[in-house]
Every structure is written in C-alpha cells, then in structure tokens.
C-alpha atoms as a PDB file:
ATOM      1  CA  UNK A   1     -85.390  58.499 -63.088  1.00  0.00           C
ATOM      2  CA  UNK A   2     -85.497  55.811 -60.389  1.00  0.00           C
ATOM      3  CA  UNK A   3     -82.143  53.135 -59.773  1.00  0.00           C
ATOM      4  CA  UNK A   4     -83.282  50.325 -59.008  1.00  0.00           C
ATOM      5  CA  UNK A   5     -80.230  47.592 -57.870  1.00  0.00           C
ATOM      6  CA  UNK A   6     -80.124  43.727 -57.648  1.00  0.00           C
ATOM      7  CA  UNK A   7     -78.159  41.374 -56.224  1.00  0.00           C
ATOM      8  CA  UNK A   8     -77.630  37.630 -56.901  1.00  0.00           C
ATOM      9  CA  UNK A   9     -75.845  35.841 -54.096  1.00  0.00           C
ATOM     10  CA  UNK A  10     -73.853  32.692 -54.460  1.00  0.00           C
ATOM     11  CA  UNK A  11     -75.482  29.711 -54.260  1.00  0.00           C
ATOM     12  CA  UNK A  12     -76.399  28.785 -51.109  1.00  0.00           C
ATOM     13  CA  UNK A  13     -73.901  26.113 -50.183  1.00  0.00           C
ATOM     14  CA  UNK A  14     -71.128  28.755 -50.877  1.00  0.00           C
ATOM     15  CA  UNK A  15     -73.051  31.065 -48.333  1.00  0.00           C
ATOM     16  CA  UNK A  16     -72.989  28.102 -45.578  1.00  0.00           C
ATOM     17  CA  UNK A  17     -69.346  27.210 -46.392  1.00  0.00           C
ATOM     18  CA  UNK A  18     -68.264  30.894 -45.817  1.00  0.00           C
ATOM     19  CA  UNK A  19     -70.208  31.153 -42.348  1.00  0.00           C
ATOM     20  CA  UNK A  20     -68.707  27.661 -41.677  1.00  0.00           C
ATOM     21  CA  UNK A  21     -65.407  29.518 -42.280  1.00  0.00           C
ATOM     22  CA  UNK A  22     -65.655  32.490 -40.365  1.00  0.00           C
ATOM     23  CA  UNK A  23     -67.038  30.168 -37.335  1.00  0.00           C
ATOM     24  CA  UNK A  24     -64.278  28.488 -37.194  1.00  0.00           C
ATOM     25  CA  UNK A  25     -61.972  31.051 -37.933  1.00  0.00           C
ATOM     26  CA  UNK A  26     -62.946  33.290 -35.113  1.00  0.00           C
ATOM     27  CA  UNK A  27     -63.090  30.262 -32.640  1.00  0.00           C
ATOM     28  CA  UNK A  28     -59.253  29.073 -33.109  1.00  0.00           C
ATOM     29  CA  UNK A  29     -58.379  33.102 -33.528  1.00  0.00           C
ATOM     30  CA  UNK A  30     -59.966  33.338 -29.999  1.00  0.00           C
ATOM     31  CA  UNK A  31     -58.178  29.893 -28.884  1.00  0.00           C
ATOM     32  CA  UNK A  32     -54.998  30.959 -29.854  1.00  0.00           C
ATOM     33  CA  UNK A  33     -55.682  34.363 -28.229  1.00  0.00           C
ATOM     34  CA  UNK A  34     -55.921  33.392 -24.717  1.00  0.00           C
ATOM     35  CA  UNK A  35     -53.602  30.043 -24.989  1.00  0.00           C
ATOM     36  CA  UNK A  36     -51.340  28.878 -22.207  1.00  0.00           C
ATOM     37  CA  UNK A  37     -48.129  29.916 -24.475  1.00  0.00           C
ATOM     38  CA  UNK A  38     -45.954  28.665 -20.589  1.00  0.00           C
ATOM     39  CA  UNK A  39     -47.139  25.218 -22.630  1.00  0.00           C
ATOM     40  CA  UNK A  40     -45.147  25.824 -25.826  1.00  0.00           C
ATOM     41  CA  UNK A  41     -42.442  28.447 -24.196  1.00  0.00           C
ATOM     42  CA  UNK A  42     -40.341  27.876 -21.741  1.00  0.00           C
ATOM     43  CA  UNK A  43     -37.473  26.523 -19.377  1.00  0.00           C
ATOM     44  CA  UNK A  44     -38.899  23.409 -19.714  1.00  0.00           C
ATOM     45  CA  UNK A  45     -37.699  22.742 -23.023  1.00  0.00           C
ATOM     46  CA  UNK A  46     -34.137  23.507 -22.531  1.00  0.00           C
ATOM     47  CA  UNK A  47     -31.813  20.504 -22.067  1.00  0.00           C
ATOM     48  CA  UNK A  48     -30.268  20.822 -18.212  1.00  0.00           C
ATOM     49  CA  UNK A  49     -26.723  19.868 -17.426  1.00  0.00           C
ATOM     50  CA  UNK A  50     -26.128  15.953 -18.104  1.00  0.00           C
ATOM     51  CA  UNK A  51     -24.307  14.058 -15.261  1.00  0.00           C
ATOM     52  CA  UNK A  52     -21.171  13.799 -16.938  1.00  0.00           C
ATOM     53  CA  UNK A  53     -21.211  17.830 -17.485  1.00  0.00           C
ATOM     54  CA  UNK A  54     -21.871  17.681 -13.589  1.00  0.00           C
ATOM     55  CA  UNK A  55     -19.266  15.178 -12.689  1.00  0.00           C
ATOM     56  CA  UNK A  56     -16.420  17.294 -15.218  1.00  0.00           C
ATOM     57  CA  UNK A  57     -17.369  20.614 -13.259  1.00  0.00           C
ATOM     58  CA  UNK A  58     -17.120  18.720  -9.924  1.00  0.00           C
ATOM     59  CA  UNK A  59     -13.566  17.342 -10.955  1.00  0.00           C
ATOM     60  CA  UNK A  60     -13.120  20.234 -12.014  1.00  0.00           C
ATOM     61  CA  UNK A  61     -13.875  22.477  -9.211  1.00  0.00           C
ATOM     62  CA  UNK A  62     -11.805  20.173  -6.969  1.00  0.00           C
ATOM     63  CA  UNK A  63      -9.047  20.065  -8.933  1.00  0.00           C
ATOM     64  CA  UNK A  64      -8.618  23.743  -8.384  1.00  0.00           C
ATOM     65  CA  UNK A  65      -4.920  24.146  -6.935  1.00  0.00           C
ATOM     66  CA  UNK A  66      -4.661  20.630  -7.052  1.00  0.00           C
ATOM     67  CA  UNK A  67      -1.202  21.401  -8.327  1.00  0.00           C
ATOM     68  CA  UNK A  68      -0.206  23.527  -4.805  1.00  0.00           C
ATOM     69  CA  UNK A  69       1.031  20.524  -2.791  1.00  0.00           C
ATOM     70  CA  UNK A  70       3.704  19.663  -5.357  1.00  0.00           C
ATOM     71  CA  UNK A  71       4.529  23.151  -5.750  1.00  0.00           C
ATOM     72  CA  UNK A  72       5.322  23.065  -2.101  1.00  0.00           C
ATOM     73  CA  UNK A  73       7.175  20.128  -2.214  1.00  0.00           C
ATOM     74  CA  UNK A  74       9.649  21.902  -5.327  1.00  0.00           C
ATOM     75  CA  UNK A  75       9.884  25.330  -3.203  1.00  0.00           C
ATOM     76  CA  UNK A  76      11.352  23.307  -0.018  1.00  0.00           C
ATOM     77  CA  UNK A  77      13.396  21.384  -2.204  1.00  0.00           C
ATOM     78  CA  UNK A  78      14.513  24.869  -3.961  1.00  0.00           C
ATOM     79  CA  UNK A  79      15.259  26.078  -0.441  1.00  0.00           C
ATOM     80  CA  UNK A  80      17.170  23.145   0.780  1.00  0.00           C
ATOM     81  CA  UNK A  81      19.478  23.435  -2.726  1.00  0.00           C
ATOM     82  CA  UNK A  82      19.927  26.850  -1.444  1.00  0.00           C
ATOM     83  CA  UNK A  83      21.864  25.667   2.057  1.00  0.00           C
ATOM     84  CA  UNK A  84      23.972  23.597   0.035  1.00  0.00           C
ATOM     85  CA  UNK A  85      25.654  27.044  -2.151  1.00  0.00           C
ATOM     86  CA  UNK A  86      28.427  28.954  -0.706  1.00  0.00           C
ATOM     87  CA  UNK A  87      31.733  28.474   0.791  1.00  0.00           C
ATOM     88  CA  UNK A  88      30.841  26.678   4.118  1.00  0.00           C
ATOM     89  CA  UNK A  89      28.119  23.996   2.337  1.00  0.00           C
ATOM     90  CA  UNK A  90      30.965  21.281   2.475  1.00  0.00           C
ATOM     91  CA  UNK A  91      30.969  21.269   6.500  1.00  0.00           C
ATOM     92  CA  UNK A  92      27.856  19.322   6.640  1.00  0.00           C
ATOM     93  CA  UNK A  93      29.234  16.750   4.737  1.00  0.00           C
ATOM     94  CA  UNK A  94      32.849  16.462   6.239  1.00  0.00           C
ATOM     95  CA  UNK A  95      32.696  13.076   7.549  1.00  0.00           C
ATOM     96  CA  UNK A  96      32.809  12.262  11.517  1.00  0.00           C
ATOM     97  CA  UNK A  97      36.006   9.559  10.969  1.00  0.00           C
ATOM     98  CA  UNK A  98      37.644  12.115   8.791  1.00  0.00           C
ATOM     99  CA  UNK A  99      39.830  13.321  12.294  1.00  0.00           C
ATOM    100  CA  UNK A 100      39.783   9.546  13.350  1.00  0.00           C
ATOM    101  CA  UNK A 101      41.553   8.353  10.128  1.00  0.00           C
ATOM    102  CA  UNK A 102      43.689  11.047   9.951  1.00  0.00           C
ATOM    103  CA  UNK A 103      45.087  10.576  13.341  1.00  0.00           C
ATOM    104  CA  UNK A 104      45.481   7.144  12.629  1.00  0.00           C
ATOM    105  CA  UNK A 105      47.571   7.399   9.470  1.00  0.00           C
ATOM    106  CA  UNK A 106      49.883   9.853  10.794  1.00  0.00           C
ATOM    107  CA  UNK A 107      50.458   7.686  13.661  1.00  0.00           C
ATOM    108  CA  UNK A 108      51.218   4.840  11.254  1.00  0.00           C
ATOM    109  CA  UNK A 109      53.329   7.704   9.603  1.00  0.00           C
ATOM    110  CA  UNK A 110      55.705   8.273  12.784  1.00  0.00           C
ATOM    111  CA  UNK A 111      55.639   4.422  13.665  1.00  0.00           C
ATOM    112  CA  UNK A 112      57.433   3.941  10.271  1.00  0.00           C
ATOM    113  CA  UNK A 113      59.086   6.910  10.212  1.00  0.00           C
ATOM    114  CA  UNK A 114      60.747   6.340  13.801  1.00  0.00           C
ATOM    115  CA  UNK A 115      62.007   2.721  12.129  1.00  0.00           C
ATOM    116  CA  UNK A 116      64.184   4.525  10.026  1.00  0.00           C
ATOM    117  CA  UNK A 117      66.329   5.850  12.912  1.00  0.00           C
ATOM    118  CA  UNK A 118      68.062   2.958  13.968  1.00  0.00           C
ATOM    119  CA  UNK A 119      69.227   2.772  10.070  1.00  0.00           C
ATOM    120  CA  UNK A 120      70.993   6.335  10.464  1.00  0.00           C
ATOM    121  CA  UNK A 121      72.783   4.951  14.153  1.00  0.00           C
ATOM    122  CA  UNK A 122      73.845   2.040  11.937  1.00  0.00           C
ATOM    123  CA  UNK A 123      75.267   3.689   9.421  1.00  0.00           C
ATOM    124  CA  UNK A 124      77.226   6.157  11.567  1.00  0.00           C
ATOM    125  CA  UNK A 125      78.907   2.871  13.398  1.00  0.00           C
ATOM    126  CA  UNK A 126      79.670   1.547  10.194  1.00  0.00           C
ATOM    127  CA  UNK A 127      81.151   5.024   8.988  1.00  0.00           C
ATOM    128  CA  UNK A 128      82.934   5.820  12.497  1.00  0.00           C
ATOM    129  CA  UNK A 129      81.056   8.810  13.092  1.00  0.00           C
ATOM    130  CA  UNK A 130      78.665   7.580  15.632  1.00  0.00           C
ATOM    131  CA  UNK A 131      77.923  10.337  17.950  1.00  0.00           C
ATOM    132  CA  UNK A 132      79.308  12.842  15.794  1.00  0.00           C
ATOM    133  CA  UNK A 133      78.599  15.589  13.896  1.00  0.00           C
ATOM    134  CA  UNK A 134      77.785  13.922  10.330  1.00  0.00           C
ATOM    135  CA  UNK A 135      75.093  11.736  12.445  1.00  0.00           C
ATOM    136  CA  UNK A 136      73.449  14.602  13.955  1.00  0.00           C
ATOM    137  CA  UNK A 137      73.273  16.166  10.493  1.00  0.00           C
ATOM    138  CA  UNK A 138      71.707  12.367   9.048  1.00  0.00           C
ATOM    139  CA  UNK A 139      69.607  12.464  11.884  1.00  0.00           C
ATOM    140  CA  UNK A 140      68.447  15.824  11.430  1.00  0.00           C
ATOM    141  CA  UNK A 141      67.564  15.600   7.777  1.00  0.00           C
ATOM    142  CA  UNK A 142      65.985  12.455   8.363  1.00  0.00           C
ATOM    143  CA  UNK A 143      63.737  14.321  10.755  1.00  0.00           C
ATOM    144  CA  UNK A 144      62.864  17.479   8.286  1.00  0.00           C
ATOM    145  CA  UNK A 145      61.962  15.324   5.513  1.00  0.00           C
ATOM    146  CA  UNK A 146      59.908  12.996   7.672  1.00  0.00           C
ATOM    147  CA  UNK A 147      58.402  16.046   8.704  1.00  0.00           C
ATOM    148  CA  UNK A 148      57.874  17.505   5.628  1.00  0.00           C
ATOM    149  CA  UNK A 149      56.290  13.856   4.425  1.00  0.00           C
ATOM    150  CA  UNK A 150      53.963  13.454   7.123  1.00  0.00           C
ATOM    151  CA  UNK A 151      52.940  17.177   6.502  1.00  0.00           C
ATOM    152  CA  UNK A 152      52.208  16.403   3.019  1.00  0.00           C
ATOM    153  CA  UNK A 153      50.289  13.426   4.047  1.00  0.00           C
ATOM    154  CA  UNK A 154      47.816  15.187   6.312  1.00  0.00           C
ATOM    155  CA  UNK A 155      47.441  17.682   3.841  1.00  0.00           C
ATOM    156  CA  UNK A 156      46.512  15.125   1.451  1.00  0.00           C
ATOM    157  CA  UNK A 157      44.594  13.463   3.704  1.00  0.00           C
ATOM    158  CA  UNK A 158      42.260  17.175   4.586  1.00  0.00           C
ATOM    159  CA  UNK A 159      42.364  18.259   0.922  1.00  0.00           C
ATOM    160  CA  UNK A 160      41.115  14.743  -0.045  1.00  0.00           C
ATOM    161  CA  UNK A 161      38.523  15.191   3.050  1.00  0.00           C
ATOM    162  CA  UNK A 162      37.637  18.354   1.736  1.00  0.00           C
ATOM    163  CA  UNK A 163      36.839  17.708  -1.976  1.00  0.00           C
ATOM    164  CA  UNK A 164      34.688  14.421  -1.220  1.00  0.00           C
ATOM    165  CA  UNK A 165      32.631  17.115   0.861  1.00  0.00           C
ATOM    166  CA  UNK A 166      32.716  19.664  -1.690  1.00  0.00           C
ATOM    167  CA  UNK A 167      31.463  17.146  -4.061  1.00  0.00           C
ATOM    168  CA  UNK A 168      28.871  15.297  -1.741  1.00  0.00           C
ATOM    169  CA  UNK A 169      27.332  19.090  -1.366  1.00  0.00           C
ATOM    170  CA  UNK A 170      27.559  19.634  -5.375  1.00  0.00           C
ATOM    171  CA  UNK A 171      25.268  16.270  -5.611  1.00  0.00           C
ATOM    172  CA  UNK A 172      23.304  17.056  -2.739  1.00  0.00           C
ATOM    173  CA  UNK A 173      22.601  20.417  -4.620  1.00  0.00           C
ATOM    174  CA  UNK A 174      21.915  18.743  -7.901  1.00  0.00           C
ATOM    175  CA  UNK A 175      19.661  16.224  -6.396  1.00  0.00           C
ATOM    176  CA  UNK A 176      17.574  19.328  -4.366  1.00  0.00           C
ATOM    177  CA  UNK A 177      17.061  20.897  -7.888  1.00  0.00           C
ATOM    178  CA  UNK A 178      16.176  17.956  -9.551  1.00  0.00           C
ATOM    179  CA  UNK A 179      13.607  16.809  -6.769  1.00  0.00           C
ATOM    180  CA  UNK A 180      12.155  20.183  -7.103  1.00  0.00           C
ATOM    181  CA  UNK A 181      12.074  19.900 -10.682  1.00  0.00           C
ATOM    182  CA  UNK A 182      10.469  16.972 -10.529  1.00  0.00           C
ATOM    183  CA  UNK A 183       7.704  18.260  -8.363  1.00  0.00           C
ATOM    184  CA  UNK A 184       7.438  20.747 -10.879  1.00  0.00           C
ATOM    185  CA  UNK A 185       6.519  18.218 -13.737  1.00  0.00           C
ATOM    186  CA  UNK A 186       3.945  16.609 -11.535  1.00  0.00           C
ATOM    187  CA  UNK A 187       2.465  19.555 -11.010  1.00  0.00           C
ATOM    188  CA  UNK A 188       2.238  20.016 -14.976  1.00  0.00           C
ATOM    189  CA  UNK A 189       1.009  16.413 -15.575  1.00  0.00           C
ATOM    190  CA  UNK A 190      -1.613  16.662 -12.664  1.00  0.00           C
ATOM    191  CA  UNK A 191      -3.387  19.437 -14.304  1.00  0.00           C
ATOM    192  CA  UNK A 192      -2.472  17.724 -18.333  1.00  0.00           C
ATOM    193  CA  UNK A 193      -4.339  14.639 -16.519  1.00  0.00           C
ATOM    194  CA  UNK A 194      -7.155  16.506 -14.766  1.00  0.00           C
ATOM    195  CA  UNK A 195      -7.675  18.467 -17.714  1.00  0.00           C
ATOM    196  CA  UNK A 196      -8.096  15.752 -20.195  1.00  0.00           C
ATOM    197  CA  UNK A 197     -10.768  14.112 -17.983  1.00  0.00           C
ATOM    198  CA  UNK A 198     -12.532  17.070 -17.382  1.00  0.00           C
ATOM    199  CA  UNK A 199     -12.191  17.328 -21.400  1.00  0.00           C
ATOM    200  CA  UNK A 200     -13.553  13.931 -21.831  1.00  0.00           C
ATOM    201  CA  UNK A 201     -16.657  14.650 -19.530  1.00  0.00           C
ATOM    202  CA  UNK A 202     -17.344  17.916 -20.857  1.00  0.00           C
ATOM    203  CA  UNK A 203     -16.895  15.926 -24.268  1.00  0.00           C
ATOM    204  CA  UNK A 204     -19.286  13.589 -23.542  1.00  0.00           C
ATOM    205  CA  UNK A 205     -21.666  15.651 -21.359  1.00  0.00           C
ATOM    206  CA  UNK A 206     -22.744  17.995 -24.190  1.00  0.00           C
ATOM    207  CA  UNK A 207     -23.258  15.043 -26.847  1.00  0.00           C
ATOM    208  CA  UNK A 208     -25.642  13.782 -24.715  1.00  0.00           C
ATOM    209  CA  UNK A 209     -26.820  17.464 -23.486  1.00  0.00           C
ATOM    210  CA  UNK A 210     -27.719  17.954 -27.252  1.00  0.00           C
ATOM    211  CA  UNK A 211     -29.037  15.125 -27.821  1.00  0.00           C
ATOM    212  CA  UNK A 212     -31.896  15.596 -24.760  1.00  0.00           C
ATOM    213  CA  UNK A 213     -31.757  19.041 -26.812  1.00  0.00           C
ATOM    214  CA  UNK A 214     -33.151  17.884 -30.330  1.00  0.00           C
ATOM    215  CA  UNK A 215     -35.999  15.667 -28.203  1.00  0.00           C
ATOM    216  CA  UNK A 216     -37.276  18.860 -26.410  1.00  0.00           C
ATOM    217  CA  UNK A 217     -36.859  21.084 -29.400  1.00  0.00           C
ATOM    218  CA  UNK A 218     -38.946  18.264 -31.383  1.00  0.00           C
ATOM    219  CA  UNK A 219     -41.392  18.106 -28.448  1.00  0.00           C
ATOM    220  CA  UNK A 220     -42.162  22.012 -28.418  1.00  0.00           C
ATOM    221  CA  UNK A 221     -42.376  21.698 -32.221  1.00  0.00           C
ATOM    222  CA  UNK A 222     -44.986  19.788 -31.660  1.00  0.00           C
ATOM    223  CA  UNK A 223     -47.020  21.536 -29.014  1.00  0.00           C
ATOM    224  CA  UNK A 224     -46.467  24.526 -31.264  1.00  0.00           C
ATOM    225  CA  UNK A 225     -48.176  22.740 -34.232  1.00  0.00           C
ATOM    226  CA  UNK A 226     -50.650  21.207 -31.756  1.00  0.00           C
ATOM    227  CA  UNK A 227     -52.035  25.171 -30.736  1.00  0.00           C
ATOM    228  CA  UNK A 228     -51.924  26.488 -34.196  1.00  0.00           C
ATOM    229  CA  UNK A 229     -53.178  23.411 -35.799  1.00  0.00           C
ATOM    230  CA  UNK A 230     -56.803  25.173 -35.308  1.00  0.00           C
ATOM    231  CA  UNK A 231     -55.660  28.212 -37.193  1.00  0.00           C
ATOM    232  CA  UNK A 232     -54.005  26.494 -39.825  1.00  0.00           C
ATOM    233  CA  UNK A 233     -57.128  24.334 -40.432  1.00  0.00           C
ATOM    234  CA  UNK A 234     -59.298  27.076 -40.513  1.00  0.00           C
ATOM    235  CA  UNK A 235     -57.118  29.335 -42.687  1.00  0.00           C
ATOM    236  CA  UNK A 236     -56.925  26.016 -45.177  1.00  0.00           C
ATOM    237  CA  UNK A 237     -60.663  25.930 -45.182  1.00  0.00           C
ATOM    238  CA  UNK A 238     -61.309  29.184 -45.739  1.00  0.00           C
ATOM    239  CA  UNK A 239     -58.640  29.228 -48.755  1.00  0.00           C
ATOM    240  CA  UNK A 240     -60.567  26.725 -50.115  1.00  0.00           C
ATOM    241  CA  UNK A 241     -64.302  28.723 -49.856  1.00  0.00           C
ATOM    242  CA  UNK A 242     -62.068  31.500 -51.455  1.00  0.00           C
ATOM    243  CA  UNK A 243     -61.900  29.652 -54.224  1.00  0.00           C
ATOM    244  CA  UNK A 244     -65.360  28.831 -54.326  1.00  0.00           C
ATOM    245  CA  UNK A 245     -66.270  32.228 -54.067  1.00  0.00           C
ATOM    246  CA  UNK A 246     -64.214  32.795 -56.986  1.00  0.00           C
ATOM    247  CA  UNK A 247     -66.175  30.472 -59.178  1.00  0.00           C
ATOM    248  CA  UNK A 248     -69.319  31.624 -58.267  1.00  0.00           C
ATOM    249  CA  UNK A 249     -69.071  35.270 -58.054  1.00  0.00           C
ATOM    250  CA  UNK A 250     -71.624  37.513 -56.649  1.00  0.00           C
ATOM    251  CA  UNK A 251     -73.209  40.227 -59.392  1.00  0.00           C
ATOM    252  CA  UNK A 252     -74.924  43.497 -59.086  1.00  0.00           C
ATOM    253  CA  UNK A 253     -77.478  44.676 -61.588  1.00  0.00           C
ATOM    254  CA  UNK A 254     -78.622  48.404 -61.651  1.00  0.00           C
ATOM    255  CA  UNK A 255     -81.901  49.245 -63.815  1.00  0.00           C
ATOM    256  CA  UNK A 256     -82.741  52.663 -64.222  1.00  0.00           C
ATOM    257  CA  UNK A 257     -86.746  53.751 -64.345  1.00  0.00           C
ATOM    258  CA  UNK A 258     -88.438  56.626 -65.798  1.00  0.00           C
ATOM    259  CA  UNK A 259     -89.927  58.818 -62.639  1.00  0.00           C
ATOM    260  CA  UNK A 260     -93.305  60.251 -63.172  1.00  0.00           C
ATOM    261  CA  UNK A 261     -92.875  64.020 -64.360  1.00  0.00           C
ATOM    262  CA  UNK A 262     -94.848  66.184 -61.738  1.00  0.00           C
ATOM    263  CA  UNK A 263     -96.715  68.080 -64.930  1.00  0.00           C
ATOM    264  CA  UNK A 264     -97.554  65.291 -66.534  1.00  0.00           C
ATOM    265  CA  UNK A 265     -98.816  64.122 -63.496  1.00  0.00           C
ATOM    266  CA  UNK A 266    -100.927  67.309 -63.023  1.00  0.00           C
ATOM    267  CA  UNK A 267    -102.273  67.438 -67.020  1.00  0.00           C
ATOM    268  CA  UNK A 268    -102.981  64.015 -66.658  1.00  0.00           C
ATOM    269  CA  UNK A 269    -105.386  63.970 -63.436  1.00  0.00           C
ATOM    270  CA  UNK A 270    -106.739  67.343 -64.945  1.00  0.00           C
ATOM    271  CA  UNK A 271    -107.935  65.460 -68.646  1.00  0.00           C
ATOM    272  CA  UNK A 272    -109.348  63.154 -66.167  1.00  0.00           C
ATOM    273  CA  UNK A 273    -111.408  65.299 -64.111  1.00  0.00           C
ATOM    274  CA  UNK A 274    -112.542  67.452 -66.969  1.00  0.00           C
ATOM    275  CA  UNK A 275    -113.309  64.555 -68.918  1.00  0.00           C
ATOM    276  CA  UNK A 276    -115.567  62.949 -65.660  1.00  0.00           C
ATOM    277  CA  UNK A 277    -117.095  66.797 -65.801  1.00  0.00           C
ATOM    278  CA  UNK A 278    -118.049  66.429 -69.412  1.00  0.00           C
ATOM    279  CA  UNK A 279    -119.474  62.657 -68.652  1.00  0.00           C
ATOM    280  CA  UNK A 280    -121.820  63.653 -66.070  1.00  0.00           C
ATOM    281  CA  UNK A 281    -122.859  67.221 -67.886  1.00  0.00           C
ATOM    282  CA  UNK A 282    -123.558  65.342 -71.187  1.00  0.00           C
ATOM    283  CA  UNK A 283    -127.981  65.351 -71.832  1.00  0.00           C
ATOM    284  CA  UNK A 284    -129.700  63.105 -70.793  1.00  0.00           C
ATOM    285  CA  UNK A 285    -126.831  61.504 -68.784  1.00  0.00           C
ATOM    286  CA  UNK A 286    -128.321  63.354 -65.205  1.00  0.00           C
ATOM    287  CA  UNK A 287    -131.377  62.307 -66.387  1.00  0.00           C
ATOM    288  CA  UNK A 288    -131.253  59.092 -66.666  1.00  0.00           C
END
C-alpha cells in the first residue's frame, strides 16, 4: 500500500501577510537587540538638586555651630557670676567715699558732741560743784555715752556700707546669670530660626525637585515606548495574521494506494509472454 499526502495552504494573501509578519518581527527583535538602552536608562533622567535644595544645604552647612559664639558669650558670663559668690565678693563693690563719708560724719559727730560740754560746766556753776567731783563724774559720762554713740554710728555707717555691697554683688550675680541665660536662648532661637529656613528651602526644593521628576520620568516613558514601539507593532500585526490563520486553516489529506503485489506482477508478465509465444506459434501466423 502506498500513502500518498496533500497539503492545501492558505490562500495566498495569508501566506504574504505571515512573511510580512515575520519580516518585521525579526527586524524590530534585532532593533531592540542592539539598542542604545544609555538612551532610555540612565542618570539623565533623574531630577538633580533644585537651587533652593542647594541654597538650604548651604545655610545649612554654615549654620553649623552657628550657635558657639553665644555659647561663649553665656560661659564668660557664667564665669564672671562665679567671682561675685563667696564671702569677699562685696569688696569690689564697697564704694571709694565709703571712708570719706564716714570720716566726715564722725567728725560732725565730735563737733556736736564737744557742744555739749560747755552745758555740763554750766550746770556745775549753777549747782556749786564746778570743779568738783559730781562734774568730773557729768563730764565723764557725757564722754562714755558720746563714745558709745559715735561707736554705734560708725558701725552703722560700715554695716550700712557693707550690705549695699553685699547687695550690689547679689545683683551683679543675678544679672551675670541672666546675661548668660540670655545668651543661652539666642543660641536656641538661632538654630529654631536657621532651622525653619533651612525647612522652608528643603520644603520648597523637593516640590520643585519632583516636579522636574514627573517631566523626566514622562520623558523616558516616552523614549521607552519610542524603542519598543517596533515590537509592539509587529507583535499587533502578527496577532492579527494569527487570526487569519485561524480562519483559513491549513489541511492535510492522506490517500492510501494499493502497491503492486510482486506475484501478481510476475503471473502477469508471464500470461503475457506465453500468450505473445502462442501468437507467433499459431499456423499460418509465421507464414504469413
């Protein structure tokens, strides 16, 4: 038995679209194969640092111990606070006219003092014991509690010295600590300030960072649609001969033969050759 197969083939048009197809196909495959991908991938799509970014890190940077100077300023005034503790601090502020004024009262003291005198002779003459024993004893009472007085009065007069300096050196020492504190808090608000601008900036900076961003990103979107744009047309084409294919399928027919049998073959060229024997052995057929 013999097989015997045949094939019909799409029509023709289907059979150019499909070579169309694979032309195309392996033409953008190869494109995109040995594209420049440094045109669709890269630095150069990546937004760079916007001014104000630049500007915030700059203040930034700067600003760096910014804050030192003041600290400086609140450690001397610390240390100056510090000379103005302990029990000789009120010296320094003893005034100069503090021995002046004192001399000068207690010499006003014994001017008035020495006025009362006379009123003790007086008395004694009036009494009749001038010169005697009673006026010695006025006199010398007069002259210990004088004493006493103008004692009292220059110790008044150093004690009252010597608080005003004790208290001049208590405000000195409160105004050192609040100086320093003070330098402290400007400190503090130097950096609260410099922070908040380099806030802003930063702020700013990266809204308009992102915004140069989402133009790059759409601008490699688009190179990246521009190389495969090839591909994708050729892949859309050939989904479309696909479905011409599928309309038109191709078919394969398979017919089966009898084979001559090798006998038969034999038995038939012998009947022949015994039959052309007979034909030219018949009477009269040599003869004729």
């Amino acid at each position: 038995m013999a097989v015997q197969e045949t094939r019909i083939l799409p029509p023709e048009f289907i059979e150019a679209a499909g070579k169309t197809y694979l032309g195309n196909l392996g033409t953008a495959a190869g494109d995109y194969k040995t594209a420049d991908l440094s045109k669709v991938f890269g630095p150069q799509f990546v937004a760079g640092q916007d001014p104000l970014q630049t500007q915030a890190q700059n203040l930034a940077t700067q600003g760096i111990g910014a804050y030192q100077p003041f600290l400086n300023k609140a450690a001397a005034a610390q240390t100056t606070a510090g000379g103005l503790t302990g029990p000789q601090a009120y010296q320094q502020f003893m005034s100069p006219y503090q021995q002046d004024v004192i001399k000068a009262t207690l010499d006003e003291f014994d001017v008035q003092a020495a006025k009362g005198i006379p009123n003790i002779a007086a008395q004694a003459i009036g009494a009749g014991a001038f010169g005697g024993g009673r006026e010695g004893v006025a006199r010398a009472e007069y002259q210990s509690t004088s004493d006493r007085n103008r004692a009292a009065l220059q110790s008044q007069l150093l004690q009252q010295g010597f608080s005003q300096a004790q208290q001049a050196a208590q405000q000195a020492f409160q105004n050192q600590q609040t100086l320093g504190n003070q330098q402290v808090n400007l400190a503090g608000q130097q950096q609260a300030f410099l922070g908040q601008d380099v806030g802003a900036l930063s702020t700013l900076g990266a809204q308009n960072q992102a915004q140069v961003q989402a133009q790059l990103a759409a601008q490699q979107q688009l190179a990246q649609q521009q190389l495969q744009q090839p591909l994708t047309a050729a892949n859309a084409y050939g989904s479309g001969v696909t479905s011409l294919i599928a309309g038109y399928p191709g078919q394969t027919q398979t017919t089966t033969m009898p084979s001559p049998n090798p006998m038969m073959t034999a038995i038939g060229a012998g009947g022949t050759l015994a039959g052309i024997y007979r034909a030219f052995n018949q009477p009269g057929v040599l003869n004729s």
